[in-house]
N, C-alpha and C. Protein backbone atom coordinates (compact mmCIF):
# COMPACT_ATOMS: atom_id res chain seq x y z
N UNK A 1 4.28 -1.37 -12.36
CA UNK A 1 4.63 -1.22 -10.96
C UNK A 1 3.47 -1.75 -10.12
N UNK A 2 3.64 -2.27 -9.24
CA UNK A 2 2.65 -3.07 -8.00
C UNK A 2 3.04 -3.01 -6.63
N UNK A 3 2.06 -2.13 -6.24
CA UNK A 3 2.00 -1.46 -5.21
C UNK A 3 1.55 -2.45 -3.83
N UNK A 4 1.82 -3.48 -3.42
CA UNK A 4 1.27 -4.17 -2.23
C UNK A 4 1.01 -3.67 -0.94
N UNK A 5 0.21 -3.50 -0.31
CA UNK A 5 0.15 -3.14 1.52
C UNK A 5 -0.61 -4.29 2.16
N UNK A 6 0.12 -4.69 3.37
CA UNK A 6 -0.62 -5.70 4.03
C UNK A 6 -0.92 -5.14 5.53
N UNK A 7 -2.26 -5.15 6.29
CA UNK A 7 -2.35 -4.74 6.89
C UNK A 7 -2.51 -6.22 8.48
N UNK A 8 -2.30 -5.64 9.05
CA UNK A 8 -2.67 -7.11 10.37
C UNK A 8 -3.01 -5.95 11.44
N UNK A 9 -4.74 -6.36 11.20
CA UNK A 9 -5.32 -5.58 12.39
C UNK A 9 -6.01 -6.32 14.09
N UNK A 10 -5.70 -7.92 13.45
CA UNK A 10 -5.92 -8.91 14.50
C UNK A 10 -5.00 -8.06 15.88
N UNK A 11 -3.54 -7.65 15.74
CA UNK A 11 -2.90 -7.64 16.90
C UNK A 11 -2.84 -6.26 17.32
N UNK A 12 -3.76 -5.60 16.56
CA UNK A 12 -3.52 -4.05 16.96
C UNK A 12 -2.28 -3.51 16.30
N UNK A 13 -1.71 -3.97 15.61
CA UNK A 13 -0.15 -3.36 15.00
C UNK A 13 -1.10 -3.90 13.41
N UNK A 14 -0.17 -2.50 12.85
CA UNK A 14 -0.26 -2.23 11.25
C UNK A 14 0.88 -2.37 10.42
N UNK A 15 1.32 -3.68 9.71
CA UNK A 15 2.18 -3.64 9.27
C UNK A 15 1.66 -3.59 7.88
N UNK A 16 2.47 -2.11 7.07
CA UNK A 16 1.99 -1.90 5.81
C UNK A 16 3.47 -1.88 5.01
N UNK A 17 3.61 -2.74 4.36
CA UNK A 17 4.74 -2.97 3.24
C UNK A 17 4.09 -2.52 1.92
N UNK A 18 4.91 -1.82 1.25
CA UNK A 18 5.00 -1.55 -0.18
C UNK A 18 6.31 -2.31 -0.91
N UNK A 19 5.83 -2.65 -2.21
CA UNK A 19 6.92 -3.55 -2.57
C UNK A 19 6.14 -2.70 -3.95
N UNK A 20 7.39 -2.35 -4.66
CA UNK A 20 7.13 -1.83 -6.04
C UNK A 20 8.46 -2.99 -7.11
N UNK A 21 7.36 -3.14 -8.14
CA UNK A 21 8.35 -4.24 -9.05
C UNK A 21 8.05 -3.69 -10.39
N UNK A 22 8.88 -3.96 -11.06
CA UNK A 22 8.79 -3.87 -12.70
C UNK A 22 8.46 -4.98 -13.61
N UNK A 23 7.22 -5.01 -14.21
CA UNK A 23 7.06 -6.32 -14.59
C UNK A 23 7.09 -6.31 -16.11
N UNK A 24 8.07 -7.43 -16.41
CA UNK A 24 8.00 -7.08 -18.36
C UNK A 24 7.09 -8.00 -19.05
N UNK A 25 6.63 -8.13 -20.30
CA UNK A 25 5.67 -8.89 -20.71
C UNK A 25 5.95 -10.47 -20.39
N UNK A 26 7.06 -11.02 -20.54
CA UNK A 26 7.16 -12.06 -19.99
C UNK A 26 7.22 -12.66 -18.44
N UNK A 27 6.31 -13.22 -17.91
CA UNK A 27 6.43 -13.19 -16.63
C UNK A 27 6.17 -12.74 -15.88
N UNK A 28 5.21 -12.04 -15.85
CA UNK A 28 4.44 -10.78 -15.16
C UNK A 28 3.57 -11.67 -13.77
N UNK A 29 2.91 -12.67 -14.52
CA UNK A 29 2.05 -13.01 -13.83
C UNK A 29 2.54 -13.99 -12.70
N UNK A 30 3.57 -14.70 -12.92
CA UNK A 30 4.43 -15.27 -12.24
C UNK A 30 4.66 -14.52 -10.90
N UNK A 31 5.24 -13.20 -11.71
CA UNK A 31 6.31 -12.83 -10.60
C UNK A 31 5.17 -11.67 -9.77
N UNK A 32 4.04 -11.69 -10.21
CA UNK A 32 3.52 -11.18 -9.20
C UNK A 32 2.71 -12.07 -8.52
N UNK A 33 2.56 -13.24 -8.66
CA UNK A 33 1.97 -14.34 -7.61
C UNK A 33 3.16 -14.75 -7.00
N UNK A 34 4.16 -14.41 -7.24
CA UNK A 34 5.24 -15.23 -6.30
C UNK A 34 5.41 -13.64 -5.09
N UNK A 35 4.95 -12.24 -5.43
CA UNK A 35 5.05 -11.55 -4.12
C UNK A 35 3.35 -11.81 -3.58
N UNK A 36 2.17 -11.80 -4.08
CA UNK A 36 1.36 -12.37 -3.16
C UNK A 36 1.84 -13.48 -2.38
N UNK A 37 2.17 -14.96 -2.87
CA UNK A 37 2.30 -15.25 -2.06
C UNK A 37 3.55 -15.07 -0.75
N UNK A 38 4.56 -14.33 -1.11
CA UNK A 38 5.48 -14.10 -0.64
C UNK A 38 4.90 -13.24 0.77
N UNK A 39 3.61 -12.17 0.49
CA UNK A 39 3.08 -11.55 1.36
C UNK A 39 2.04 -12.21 2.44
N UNK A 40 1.66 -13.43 1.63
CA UNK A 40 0.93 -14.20 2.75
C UNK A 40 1.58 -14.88 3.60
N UNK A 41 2.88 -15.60 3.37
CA UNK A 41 3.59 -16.46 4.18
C UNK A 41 4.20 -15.10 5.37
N UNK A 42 4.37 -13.71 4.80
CA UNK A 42 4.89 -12.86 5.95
C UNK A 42 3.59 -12.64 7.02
N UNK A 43 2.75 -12.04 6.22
CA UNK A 43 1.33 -12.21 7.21
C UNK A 43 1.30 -13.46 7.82
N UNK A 44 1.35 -14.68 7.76
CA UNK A 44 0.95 -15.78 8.48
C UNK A 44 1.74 -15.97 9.45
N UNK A 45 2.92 -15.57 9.12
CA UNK A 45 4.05 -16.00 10.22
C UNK A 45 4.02 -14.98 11.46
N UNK A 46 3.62 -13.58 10.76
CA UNK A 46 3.03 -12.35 12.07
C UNK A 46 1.96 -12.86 12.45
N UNK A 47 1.34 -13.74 12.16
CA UNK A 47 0.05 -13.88 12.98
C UNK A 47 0.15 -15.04 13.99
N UNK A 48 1.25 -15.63 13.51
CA UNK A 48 1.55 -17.11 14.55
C UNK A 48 2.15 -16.79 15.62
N UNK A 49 3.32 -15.77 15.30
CA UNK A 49 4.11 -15.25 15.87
C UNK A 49 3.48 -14.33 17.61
N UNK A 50 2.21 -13.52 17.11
CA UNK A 50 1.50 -12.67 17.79
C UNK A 50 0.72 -13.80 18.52
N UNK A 51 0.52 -15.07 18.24
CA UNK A 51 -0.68 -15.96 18.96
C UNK A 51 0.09 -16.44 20.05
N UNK A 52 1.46 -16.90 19.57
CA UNK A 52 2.60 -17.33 20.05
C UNK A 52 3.10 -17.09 21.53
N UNK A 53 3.67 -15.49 21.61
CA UNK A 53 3.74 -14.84 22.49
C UNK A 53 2.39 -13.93 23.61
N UNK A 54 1.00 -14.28 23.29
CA UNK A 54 0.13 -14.24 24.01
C UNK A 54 -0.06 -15.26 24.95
N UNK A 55 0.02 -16.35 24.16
CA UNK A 55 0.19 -17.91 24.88
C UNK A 55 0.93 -17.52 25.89
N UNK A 56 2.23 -17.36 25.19
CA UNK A 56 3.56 -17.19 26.56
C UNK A 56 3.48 -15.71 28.22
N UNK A 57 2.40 -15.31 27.16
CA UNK A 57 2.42 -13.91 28.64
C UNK A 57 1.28 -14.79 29.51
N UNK A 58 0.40 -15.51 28.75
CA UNK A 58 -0.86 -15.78 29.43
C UNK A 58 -0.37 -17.08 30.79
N UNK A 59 0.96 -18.09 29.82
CA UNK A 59 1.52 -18.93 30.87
C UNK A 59 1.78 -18.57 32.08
N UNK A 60 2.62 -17.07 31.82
CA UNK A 60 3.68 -16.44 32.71
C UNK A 60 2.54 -16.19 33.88
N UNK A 61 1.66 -15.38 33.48
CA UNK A 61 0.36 -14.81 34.35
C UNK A 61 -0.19 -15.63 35.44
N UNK A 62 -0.10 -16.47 34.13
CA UNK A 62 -0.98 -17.88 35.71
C UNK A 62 0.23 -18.58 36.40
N UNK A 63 1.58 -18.32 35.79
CA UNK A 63 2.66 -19.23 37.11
C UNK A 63 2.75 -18.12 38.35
N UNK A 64 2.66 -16.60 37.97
CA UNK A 64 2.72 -15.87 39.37
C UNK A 64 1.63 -15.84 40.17
């Protein structure tokens, strides 16, 4: 079983996922680099996402 938590403390929000898997001797190592990376592409996309919509409040700010 593999217990993952990812934390994103850049935006002030804590997103902590647990992902529990069963891994059998074949393939273990696979299938747990395919949820790392599965957990980085979610982290990256919260972090683009959060840069994203700062941009957009910061636009808004300076058009009023």
């Amino acid at each position: 079983m593999i217990q993952i938590k990812t934390r994103l403390a850049d935006n002030g929000y804590s997103l902590i996922k647990s992902r529990n898997a069963e891994l059998d001797h074949f393939g273990s190592s696979l299938r747990a680099s395919l949820c790392l990376f599965t957990d980085f592409v979610i982290e990256t996309y919260c972090r683009i996402t959060t840069v994203a919509f700062r941009c957009l409040a910061v636009n808004k700010a300076q058009r009023s």
